[in-house]
C-alpha atoms as a PDB file:
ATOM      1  CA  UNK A   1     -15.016  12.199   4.888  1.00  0.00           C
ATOM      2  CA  UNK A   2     -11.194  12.205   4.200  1.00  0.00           C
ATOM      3  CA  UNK A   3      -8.526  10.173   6.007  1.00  0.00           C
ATOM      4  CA  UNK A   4      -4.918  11.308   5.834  1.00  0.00           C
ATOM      5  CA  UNK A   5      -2.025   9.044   6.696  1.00  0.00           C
ATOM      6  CA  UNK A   6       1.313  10.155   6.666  1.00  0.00           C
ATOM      7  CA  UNK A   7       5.146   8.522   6.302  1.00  0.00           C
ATOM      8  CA  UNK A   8       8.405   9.502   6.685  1.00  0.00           C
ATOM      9  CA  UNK A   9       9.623  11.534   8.798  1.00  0.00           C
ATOM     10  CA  UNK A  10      12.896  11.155  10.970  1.00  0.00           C
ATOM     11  CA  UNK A  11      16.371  12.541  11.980  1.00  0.00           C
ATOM     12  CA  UNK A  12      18.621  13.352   8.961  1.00  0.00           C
ATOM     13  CA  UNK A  13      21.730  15.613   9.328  1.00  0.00           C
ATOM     14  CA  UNK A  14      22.057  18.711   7.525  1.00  0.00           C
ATOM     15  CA  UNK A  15      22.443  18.613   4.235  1.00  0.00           C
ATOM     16  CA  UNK A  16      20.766  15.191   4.024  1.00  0.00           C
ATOM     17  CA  UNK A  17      17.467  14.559   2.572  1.00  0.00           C
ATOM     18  CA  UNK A  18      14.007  13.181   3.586  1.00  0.00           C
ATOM     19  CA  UNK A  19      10.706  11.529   1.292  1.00  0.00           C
ATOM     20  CA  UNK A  20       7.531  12.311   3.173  1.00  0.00           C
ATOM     21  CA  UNK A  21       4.751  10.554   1.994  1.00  0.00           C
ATOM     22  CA  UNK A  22       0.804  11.129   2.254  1.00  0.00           C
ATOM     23  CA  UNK A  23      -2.208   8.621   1.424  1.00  0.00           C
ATOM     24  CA  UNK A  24      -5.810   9.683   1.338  1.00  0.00           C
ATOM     25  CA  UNK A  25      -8.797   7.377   1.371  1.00  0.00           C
ATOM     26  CA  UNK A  26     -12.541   8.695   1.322  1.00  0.00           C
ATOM     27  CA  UNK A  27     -14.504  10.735  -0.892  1.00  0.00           C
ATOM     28  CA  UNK A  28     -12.235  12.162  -2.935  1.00  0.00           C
ATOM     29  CA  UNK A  29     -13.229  15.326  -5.357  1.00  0.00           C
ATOM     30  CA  UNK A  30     -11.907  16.206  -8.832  1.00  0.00           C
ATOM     31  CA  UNK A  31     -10.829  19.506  -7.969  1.00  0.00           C
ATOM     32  CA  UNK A  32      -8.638  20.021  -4.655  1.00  0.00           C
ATOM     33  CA  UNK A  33      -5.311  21.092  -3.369  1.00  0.00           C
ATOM     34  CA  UNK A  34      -2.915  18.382  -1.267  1.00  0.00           C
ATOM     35  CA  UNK A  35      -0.067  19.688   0.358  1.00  0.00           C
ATOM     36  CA  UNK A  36       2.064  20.043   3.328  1.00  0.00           C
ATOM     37  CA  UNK A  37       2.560  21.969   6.132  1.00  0.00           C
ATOM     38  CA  UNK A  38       5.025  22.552   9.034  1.00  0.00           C
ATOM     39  CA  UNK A  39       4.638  23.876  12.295  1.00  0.00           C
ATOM     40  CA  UNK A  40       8.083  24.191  14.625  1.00  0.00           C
ATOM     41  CA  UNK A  41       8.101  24.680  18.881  1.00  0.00           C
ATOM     42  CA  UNK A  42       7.011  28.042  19.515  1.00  0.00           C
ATOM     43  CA  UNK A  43       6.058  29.125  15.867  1.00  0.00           C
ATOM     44  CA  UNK A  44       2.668  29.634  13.895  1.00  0.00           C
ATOM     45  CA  UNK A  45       1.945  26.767  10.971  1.00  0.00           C
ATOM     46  CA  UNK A  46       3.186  27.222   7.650  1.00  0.00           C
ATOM     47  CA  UNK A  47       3.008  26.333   4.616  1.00  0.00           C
ATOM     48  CA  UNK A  48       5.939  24.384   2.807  1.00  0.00           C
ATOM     49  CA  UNK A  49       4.160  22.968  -0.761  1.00  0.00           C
ATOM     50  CA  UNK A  50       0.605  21.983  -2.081  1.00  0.00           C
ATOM     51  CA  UNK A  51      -0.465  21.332  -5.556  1.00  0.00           C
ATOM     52  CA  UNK A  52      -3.553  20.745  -7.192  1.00  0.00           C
ATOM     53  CA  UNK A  53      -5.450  17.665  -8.829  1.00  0.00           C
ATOM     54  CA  UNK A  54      -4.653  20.617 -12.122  1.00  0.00           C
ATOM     55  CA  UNK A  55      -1.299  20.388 -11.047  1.00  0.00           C
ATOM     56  CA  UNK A  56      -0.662  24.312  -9.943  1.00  0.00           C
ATOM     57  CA  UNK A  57       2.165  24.508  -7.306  1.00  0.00           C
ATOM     58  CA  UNK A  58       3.079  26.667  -4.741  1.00  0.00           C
ATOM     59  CA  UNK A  59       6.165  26.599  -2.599  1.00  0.00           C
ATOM     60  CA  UNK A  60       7.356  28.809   0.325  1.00  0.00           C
ATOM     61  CA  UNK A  61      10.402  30.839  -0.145  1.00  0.00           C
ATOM     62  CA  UNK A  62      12.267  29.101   2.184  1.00  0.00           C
ATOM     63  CA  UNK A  63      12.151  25.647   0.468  1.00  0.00           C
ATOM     64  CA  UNK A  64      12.177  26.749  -3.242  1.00  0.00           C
ATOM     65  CA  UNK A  65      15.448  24.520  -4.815  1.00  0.00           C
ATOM     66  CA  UNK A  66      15.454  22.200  -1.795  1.00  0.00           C
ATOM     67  CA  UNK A  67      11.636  20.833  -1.776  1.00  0.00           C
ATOM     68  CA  UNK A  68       9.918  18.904  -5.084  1.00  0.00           C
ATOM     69  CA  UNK A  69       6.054  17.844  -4.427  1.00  0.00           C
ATOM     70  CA  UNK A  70       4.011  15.383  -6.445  1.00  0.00           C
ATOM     71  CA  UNK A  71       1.167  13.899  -6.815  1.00  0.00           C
ATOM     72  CA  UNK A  72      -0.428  10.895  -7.621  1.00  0.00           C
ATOM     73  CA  UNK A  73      -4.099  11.731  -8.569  1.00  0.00           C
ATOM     74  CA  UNK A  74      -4.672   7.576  -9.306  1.00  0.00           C
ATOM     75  CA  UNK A  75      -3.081   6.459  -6.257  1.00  0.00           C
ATOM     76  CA  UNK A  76      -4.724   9.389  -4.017  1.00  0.00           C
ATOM     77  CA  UNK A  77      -1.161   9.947  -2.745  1.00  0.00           C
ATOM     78  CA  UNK A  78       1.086  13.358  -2.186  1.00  0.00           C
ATOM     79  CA  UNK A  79       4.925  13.382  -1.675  1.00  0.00           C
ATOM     80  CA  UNK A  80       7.324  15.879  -0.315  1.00  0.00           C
ATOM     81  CA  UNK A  81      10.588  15.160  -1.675  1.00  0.00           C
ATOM     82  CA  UNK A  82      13.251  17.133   0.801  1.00  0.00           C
ATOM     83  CA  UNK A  83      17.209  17.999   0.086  1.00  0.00           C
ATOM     84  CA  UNK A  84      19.680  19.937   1.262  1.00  0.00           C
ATOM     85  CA  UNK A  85      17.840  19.976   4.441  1.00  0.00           C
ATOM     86  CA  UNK A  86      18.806  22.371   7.477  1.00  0.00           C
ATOM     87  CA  UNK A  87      18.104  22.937  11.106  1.00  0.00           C
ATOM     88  CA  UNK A  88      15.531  25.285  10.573  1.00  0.00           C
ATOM     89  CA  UNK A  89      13.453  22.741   8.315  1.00  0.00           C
ATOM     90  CA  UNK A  90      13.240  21.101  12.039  1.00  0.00           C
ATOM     91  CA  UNK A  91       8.949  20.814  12.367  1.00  0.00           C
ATOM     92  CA  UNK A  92       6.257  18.343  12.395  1.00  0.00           C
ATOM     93  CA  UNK A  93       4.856  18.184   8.947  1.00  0.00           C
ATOM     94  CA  UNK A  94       1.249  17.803   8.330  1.00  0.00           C
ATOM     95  CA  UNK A  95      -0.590  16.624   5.555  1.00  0.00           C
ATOM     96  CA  UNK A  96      -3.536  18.743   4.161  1.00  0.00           C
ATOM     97  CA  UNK A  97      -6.728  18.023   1.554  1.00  0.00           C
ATOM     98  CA  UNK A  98      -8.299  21.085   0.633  1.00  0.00           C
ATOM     99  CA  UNK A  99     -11.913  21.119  -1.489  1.00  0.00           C
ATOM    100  CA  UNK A 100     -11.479  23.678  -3.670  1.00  0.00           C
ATOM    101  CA  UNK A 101     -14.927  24.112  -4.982  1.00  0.00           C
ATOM    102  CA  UNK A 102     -18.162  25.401  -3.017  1.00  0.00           C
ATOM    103  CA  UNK A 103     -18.824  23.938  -0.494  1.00  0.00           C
ATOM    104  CA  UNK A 104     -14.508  24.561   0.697  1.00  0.00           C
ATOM    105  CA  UNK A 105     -13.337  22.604   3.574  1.00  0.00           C
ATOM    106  CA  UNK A 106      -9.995  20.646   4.648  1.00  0.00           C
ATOM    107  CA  UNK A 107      -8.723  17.947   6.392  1.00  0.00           C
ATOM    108  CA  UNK A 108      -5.397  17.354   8.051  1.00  0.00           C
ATOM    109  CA  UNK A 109      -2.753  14.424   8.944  1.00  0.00           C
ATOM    110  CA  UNK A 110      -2.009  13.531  12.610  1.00  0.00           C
ATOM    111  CA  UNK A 111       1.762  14.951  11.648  1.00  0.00           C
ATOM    112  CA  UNK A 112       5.391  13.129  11.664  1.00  0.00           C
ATOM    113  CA  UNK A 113       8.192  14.833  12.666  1.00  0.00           C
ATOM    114  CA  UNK A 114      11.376  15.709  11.033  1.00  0.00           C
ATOM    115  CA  UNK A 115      14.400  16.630  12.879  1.00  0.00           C
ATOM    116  CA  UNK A 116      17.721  18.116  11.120  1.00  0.00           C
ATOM    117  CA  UNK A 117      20.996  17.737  13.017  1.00  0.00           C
ATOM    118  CA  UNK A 118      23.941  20.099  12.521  1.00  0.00           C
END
């Protein structure tokens, strides 16, 4: 069982920049994938950035330049570091643990929002 708590969100104008922040407690396994995801009013859930306890990234298009993830295999701990943000990175962010070895499952934060002004 894995418990996700995230930190950080809130209103920034554009061009400002944001540090979301996830802890996970639990039963933790060597080899997974912590990330985030975003999911704005009236669109499906995307991803924005995950890496693995190995350290392999993978960023959306959208936020390549603008996002930096890390993690913090010790301290349990993800980070999404956000600049330059814009009114389209406007979501609620969600924190995700992924297993990555048989048997796969995944866990996700309650959310926090972030909302970019113009």
């Amino acid at each position: 069982q894995v418990q996700l708590v995230e930190s950080g969100g809130g209103l920034v104008q554009a061009g400002g920049s944001l540090r979301l922040s996830c802890a996970a407690s639990g039963s933790i396994f060597y080899s997974n994938a912590m990330g985030w995801y975003r999911q704005a009013p009236g669109k499906q859930r995307e991803l924005v950035a995950v890496m693995t306890t190995g350290g392999r990234t993978n960023y959306a298009d959208s936020v390549k330049g603008r996002f930096t993830i890390s993690r913090d295999n010790a301290k349990k701990t993800v980070s999404l570091e956000m600049s330059s943000l814009k009114p389209e990175d406007t979501a609620v962010y969600y924190c995700n643990w992924k297993r990555l070895i048989p048997p796969t499952y995944e866990y996700w934060g309650q959310g926090t929002q972030v909302t970019v002004s113009s």
